[in-house]
N, C-alpha and C. Protein backbone atom coordinates (compact mmCIF):
# COMPACT_ATOMS: atom_id res chain seq x y z
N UNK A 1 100.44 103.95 83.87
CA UNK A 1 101.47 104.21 84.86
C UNK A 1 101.70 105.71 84.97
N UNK A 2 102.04 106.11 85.86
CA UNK A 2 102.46 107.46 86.40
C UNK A 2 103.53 108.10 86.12
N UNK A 3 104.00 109.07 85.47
CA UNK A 3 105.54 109.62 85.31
C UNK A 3 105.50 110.08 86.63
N UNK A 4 106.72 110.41 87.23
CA UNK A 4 107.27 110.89 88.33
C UNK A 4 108.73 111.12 87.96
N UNK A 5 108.70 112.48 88.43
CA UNK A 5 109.56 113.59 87.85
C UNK A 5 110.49 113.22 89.30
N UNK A 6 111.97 113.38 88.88
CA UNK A 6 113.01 113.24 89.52
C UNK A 6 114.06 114.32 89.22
N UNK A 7 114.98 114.80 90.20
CA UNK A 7 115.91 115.68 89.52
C UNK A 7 117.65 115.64 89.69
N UNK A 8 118.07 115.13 88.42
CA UNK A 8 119.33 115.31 88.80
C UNK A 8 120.26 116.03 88.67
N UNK A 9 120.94 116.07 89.79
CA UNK A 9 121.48 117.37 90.11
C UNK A 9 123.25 116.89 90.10
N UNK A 10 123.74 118.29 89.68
CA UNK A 10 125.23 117.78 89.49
C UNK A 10 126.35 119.26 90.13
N UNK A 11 127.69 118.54 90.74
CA UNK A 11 127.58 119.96 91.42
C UNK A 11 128.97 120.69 89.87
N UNK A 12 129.05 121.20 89.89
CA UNK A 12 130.03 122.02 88.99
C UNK A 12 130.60 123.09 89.08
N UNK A 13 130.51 123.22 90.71
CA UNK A 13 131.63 124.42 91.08
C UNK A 13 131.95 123.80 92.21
N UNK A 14 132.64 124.29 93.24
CA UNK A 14 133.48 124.00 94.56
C UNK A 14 132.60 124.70 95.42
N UNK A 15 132.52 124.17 96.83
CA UNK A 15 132.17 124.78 97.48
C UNK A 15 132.84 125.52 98.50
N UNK A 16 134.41 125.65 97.94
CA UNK A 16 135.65 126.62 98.65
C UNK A 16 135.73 127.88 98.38
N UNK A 17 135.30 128.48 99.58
CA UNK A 17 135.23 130.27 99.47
C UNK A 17 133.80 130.62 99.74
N UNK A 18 132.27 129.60 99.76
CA UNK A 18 131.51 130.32 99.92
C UNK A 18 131.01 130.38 100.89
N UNK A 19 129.36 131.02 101.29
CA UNK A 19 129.21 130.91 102.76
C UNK A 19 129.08 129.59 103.06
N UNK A 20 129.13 129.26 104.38
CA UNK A 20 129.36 128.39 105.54
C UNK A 20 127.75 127.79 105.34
N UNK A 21 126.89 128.44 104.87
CA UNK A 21 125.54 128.06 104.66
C UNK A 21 125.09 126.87 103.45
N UNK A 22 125.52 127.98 102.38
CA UNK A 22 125.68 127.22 101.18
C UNK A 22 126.76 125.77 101.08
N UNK A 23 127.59 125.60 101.84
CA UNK A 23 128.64 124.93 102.01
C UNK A 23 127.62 123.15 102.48
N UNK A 24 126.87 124.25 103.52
CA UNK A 24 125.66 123.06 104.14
C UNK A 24 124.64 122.54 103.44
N UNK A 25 124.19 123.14 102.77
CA UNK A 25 123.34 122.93 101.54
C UNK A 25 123.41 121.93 100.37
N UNK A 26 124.51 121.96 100.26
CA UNK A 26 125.88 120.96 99.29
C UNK A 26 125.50 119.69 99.92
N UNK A 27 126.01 119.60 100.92
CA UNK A 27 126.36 118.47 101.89
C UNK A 27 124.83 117.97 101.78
N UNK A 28 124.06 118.59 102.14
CA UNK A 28 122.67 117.86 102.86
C UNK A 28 121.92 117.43 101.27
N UNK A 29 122.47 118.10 100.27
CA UNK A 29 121.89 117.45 99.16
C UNK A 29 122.50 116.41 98.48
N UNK A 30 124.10 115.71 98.80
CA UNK A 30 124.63 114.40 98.97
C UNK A 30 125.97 115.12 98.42
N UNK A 31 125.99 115.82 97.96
CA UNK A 31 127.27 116.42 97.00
C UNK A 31 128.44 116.75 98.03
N UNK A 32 129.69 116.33 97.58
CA UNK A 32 130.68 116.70 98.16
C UNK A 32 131.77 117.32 97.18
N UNK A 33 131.91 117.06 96.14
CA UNK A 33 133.08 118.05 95.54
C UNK A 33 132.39 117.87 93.88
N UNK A 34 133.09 118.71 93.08
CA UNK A 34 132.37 119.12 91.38
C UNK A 34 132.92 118.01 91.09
N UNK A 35 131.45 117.60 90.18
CA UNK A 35 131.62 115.89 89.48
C UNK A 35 130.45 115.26 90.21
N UNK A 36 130.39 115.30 91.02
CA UNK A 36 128.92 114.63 91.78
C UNK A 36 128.13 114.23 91.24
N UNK A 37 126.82 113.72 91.31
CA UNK A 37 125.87 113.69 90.60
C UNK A 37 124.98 113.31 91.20
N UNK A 38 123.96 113.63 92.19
CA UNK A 38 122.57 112.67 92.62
C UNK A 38 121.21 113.01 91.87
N UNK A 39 120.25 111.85 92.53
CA UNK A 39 118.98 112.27 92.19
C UNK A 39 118.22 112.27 93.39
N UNK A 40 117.33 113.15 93.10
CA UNK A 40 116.12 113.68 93.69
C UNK A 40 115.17 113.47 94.12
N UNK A 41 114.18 113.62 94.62
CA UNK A 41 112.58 113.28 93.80
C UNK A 41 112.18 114.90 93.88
N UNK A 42 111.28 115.41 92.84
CA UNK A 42 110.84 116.92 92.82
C UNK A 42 110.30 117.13 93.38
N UNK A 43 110.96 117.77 94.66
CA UNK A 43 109.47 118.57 95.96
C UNK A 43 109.87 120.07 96.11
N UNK A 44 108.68 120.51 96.61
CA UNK A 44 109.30 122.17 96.54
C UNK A 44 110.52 122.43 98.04
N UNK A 45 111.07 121.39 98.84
CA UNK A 45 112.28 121.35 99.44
C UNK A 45 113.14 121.57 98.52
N UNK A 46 113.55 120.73 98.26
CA UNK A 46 115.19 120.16 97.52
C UNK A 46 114.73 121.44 96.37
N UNK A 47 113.80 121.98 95.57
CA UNK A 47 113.79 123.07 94.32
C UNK A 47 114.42 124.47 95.29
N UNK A 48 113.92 124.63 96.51
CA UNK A 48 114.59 125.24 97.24
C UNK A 48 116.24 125.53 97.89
N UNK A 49 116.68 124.85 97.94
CA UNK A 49 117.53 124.19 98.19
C UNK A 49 118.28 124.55 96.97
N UNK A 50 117.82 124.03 95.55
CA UNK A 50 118.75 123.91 94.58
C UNK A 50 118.20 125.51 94.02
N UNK A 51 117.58 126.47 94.59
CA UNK A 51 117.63 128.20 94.20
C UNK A 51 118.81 128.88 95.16
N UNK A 52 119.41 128.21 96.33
CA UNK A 52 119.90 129.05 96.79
C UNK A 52 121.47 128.66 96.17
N UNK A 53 121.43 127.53 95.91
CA UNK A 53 123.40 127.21 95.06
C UNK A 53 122.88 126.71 93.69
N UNK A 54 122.18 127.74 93.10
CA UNK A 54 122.04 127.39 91.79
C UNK A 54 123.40 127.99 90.67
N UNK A 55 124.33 128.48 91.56
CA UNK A 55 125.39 129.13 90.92
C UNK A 55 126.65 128.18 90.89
N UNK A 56 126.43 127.11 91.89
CA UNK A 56 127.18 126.24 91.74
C UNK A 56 126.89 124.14 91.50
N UNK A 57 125.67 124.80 90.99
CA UNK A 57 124.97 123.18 90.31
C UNK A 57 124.26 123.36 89.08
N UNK A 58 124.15 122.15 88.47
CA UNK A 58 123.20 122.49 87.36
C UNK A 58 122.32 121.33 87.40
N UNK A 59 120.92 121.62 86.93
CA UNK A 59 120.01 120.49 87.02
C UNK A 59 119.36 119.78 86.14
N UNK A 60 118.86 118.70 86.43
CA UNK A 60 118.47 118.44 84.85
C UNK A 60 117.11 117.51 85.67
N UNK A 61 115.97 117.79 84.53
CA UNK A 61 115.09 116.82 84.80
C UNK A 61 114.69 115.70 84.56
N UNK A 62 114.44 114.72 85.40
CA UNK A 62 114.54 113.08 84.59
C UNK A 62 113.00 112.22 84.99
N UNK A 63 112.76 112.21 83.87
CA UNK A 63 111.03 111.72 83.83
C UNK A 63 111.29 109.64 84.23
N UNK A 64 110.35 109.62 85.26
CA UNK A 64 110.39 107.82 85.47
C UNK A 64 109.11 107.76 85.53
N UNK A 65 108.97 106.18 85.31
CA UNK A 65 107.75 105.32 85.32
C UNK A 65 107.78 105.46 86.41
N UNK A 66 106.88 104.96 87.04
CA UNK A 66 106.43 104.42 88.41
C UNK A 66 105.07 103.60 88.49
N UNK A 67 104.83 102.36 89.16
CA UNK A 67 103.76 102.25 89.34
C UNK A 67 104.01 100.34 89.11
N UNK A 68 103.18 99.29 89.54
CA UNK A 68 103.71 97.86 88.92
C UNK A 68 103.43 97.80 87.97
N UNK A 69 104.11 96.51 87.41
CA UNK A 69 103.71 96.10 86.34
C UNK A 69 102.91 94.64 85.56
N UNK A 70 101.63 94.76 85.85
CA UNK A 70 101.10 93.34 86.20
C UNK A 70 100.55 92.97 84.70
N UNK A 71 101.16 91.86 84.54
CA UNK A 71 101.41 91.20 82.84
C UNK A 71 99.78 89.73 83.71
């Protein structure tokens, strides 16, 4: 079976006070206020994405199976 790397991401700052950009960035990656938590799948989008508000998330990487499982 295949690992396939996932990333979850958590937000841990606010997104009150910063740019109007970053604000969007938040949003489009599911997060709406600190405490959040989604997952990912690792593409060089979303790693993008999580370089420009890396000041207000932290990430963590989460290894999955993937693939069936035929017994």
């Amino acid at each position: 079976m295949a690992k396939v790397a996932r990333l979850r991401i958590k937000q841990t700052r606010s997104g009150i006070g910063q740019v109007a950009k970053h604000k969007r960035i938040l949003r489009a990656l599911g997060l709406k206020h600190p405490g959040n938590v989604v997952e990912h799948s690792d593409s060089p989008t979303i790693r993008g994405m999580i370089d420009k508000v890396k000041h207000l998330v932290s990430v963590e990487v989460v290894e999955e199976e993937s693939g069936s499982s035929e017994t």
